[in-house]
N, C-alpha and C. Protein backbone atom coordinates (compact mmCIF):
# COMPACT_ATOMS: atom_id res chain seq x y z
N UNK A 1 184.51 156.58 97.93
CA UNK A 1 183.14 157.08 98.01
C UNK A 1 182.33 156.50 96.85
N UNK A 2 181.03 155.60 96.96
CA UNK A 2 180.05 155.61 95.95
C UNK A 2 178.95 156.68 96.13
N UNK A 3 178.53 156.75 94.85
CA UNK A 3 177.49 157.51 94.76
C UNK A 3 176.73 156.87 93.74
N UNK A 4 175.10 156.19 94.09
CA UNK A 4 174.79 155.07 93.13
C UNK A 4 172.97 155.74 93.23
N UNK A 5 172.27 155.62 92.72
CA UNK A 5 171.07 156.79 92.18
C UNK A 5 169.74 155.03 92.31
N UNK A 6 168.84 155.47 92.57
CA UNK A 6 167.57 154.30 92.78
C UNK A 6 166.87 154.61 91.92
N UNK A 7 166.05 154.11 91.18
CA UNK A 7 165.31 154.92 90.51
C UNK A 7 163.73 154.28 90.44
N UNK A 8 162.92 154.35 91.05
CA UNK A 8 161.81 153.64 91.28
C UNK A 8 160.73 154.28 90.36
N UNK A 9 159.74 153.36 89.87
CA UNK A 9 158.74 153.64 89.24
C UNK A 9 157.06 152.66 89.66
N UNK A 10 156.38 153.59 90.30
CA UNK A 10 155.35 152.69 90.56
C UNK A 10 155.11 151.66 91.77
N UNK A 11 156.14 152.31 92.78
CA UNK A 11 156.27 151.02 93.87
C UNK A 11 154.91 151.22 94.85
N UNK A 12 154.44 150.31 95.24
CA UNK A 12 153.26 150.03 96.05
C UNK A 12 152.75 151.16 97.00
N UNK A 13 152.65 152.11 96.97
CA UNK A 13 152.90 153.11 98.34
C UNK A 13 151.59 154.17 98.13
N UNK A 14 151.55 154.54 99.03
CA UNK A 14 149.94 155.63 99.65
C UNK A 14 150.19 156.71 97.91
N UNK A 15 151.17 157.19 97.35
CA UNK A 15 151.09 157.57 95.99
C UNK A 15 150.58 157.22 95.11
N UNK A 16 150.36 155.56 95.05
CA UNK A 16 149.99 154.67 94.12
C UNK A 16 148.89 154.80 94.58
N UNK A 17 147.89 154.82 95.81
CA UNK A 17 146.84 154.48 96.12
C UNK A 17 146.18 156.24 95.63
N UNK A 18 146.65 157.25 95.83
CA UNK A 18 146.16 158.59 95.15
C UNK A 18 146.03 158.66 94.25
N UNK A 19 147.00 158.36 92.87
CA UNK A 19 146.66 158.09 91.28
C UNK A 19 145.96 157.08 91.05
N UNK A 20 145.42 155.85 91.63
CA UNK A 20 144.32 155.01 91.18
C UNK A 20 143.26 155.57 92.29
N UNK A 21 142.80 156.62 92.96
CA UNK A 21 142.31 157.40 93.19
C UNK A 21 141.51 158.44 92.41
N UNK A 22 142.56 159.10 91.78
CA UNK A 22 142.17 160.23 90.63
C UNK A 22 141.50 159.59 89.51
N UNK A 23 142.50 158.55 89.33
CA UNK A 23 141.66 157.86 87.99
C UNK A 23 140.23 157.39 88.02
N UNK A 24 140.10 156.72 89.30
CA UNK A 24 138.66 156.19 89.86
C UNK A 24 137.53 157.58 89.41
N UNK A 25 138.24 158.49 89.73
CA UNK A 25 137.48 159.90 90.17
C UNK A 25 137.03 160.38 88.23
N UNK A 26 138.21 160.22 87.66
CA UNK A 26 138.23 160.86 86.07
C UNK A 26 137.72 159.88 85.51
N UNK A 27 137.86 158.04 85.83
CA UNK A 27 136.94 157.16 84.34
C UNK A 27 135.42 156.80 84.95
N UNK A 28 135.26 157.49 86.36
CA UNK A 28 134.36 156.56 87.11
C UNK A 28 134.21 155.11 86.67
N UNK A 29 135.39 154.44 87.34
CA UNK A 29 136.06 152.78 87.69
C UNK A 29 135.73 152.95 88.72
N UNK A 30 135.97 151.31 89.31
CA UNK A 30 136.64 150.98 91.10
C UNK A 30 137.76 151.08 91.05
N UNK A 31 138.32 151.03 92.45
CA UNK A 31 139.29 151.15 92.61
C UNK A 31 140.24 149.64 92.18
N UNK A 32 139.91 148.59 92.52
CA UNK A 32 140.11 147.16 91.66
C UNK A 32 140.65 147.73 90.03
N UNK A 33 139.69 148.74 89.52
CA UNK A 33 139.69 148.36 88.06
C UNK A 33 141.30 149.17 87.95
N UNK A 34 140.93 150.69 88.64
CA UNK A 34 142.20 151.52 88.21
C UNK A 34 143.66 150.72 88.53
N UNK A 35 143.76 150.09 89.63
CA UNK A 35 144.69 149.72 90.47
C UNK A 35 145.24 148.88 88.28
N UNK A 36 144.13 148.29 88.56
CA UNK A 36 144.51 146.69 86.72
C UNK A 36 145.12 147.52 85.98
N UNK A 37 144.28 149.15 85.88
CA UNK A 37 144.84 149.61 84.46
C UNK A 37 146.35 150.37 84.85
N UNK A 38 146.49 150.38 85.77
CA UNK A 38 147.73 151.16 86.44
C UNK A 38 148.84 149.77 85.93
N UNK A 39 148.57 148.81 86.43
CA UNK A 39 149.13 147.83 86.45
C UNK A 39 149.62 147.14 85.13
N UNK A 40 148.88 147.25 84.23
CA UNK A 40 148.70 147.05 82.63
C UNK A 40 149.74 147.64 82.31
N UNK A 41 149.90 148.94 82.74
CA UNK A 41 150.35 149.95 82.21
C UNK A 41 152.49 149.54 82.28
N UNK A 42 152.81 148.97 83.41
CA UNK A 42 153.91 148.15 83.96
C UNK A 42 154.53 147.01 83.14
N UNK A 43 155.68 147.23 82.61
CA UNK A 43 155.90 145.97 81.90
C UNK A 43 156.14 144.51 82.78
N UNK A 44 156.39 144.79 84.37
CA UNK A 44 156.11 143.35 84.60
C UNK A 44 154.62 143.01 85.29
N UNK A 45 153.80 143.53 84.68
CA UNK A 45 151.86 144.18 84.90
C UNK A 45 151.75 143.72 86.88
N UNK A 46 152.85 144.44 87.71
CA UNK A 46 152.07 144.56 88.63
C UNK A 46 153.05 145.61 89.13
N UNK A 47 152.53 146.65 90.39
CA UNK A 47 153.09 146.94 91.26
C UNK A 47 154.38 146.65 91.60
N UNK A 48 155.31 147.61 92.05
CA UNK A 48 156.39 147.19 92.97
C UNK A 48 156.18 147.27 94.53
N UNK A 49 157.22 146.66 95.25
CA UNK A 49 156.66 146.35 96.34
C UNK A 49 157.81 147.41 97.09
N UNK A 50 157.28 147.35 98.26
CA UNK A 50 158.25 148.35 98.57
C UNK A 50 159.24 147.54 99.33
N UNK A 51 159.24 146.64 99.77
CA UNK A 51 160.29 145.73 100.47
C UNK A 51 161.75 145.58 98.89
N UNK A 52 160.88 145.35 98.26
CA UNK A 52 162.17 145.39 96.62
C UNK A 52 162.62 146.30 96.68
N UNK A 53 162.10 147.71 96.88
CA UNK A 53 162.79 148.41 97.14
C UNK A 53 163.58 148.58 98.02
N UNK A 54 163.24 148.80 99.26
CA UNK A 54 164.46 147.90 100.48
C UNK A 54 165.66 147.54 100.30
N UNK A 55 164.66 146.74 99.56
CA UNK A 55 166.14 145.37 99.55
C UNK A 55 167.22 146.01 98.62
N UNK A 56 166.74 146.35 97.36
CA UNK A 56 167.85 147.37 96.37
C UNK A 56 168.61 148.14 97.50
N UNK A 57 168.14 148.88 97.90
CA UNK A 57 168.88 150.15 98.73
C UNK A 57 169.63 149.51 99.79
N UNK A 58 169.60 148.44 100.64
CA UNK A 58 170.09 147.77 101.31
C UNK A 58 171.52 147.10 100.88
N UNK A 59 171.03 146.58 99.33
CA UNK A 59 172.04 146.24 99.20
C UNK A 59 173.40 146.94 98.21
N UNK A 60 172.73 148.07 98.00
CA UNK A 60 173.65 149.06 97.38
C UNK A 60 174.28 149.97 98.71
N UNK A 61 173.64 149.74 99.77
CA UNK A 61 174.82 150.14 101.00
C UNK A 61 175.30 149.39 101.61
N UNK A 62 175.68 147.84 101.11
CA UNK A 62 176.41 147.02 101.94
C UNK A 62 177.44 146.75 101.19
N UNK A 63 178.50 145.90 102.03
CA UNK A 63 179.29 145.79 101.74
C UNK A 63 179.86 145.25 100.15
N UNK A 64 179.04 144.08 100.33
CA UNK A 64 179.10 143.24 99.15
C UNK A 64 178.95 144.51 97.36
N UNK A 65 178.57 145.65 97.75
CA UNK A 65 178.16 146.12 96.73
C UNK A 65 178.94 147.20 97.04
N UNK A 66 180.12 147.32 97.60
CA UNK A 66 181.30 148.54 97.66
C UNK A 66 181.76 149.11 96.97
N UNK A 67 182.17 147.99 95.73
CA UNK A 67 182.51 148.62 94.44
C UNK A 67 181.91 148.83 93.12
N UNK A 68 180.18 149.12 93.63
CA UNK A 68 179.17 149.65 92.66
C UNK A 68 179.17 151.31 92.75
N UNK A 69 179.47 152.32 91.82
CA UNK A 69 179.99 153.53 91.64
C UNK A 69 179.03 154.02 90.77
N UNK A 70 178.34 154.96 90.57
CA UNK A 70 177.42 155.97 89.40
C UNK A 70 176.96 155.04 88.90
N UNK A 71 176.10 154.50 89.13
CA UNK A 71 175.24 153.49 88.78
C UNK A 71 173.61 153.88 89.14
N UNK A 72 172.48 154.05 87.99
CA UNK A 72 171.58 154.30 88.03
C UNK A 72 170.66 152.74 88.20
N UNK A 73 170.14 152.30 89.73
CA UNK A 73 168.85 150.92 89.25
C UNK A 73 167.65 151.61 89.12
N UNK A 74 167.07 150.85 87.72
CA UNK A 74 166.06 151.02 87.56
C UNK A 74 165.29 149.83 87.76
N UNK A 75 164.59 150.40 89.09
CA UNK A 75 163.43 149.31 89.77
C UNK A 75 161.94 149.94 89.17
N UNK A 76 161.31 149.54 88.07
CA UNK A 76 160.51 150.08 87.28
C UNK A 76 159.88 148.60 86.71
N UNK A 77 160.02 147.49 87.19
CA UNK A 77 159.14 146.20 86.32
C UNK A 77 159.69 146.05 84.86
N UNK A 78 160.47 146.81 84.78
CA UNK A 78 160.89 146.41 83.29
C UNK A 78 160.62 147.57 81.97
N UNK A 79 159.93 148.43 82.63
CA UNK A 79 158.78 149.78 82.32
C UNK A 79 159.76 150.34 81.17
N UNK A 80 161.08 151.05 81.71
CA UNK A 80 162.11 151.86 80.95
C UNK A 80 162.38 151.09 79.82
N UNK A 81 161.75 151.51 78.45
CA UNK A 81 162.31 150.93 77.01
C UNK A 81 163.87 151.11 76.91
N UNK A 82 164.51 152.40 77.37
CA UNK A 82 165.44 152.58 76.50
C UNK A 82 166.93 151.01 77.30
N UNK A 83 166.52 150.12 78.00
CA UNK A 83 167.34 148.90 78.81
C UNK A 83 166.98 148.15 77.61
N UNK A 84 165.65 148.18 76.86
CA UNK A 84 165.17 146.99 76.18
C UNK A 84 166.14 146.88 74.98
């Protein structure tokens, strides 16, 4: 049995489009601008996509990755200091 944990931060999705939403709403920005400062904010300064995500999860249930066990990915752009 594996049991292996995803850990996403920031991936492209209708969530992302609500918090550069709010922000639009709290700095009165565009939505262009919040989306940048959201993005800034990312150590690899963009969005994740959600197909990367996919693909992680895809391949942590295939075969090739059978003998990956308690293993946390952090799909975050690079974001999480404490890897650095």
């Amino acid at each position: 049995m594996t049991i292996n944990n995803l850990l996403p931060e920031r991936i492209d999705t209708d969530r992302q489009k609500f918090m550069a939403e709010r922000m639009m709403k709290d700095k009165g920005i565009t939505m262009k601008e919040a989306r940048a400062r959201i993005a800034e904010s990312i150590a690899a300064k963009r969005f994740g996509q959600p197909k990367e995500f996919g693909d992680a999860c895809a391949y942590l249930c295939s075969v090739q990755a059978s003998f990956i066990s308690g293993q946390n990915l952090q799909l975050d752009g690079g974001s999480y200091a404490g890897l650095i």
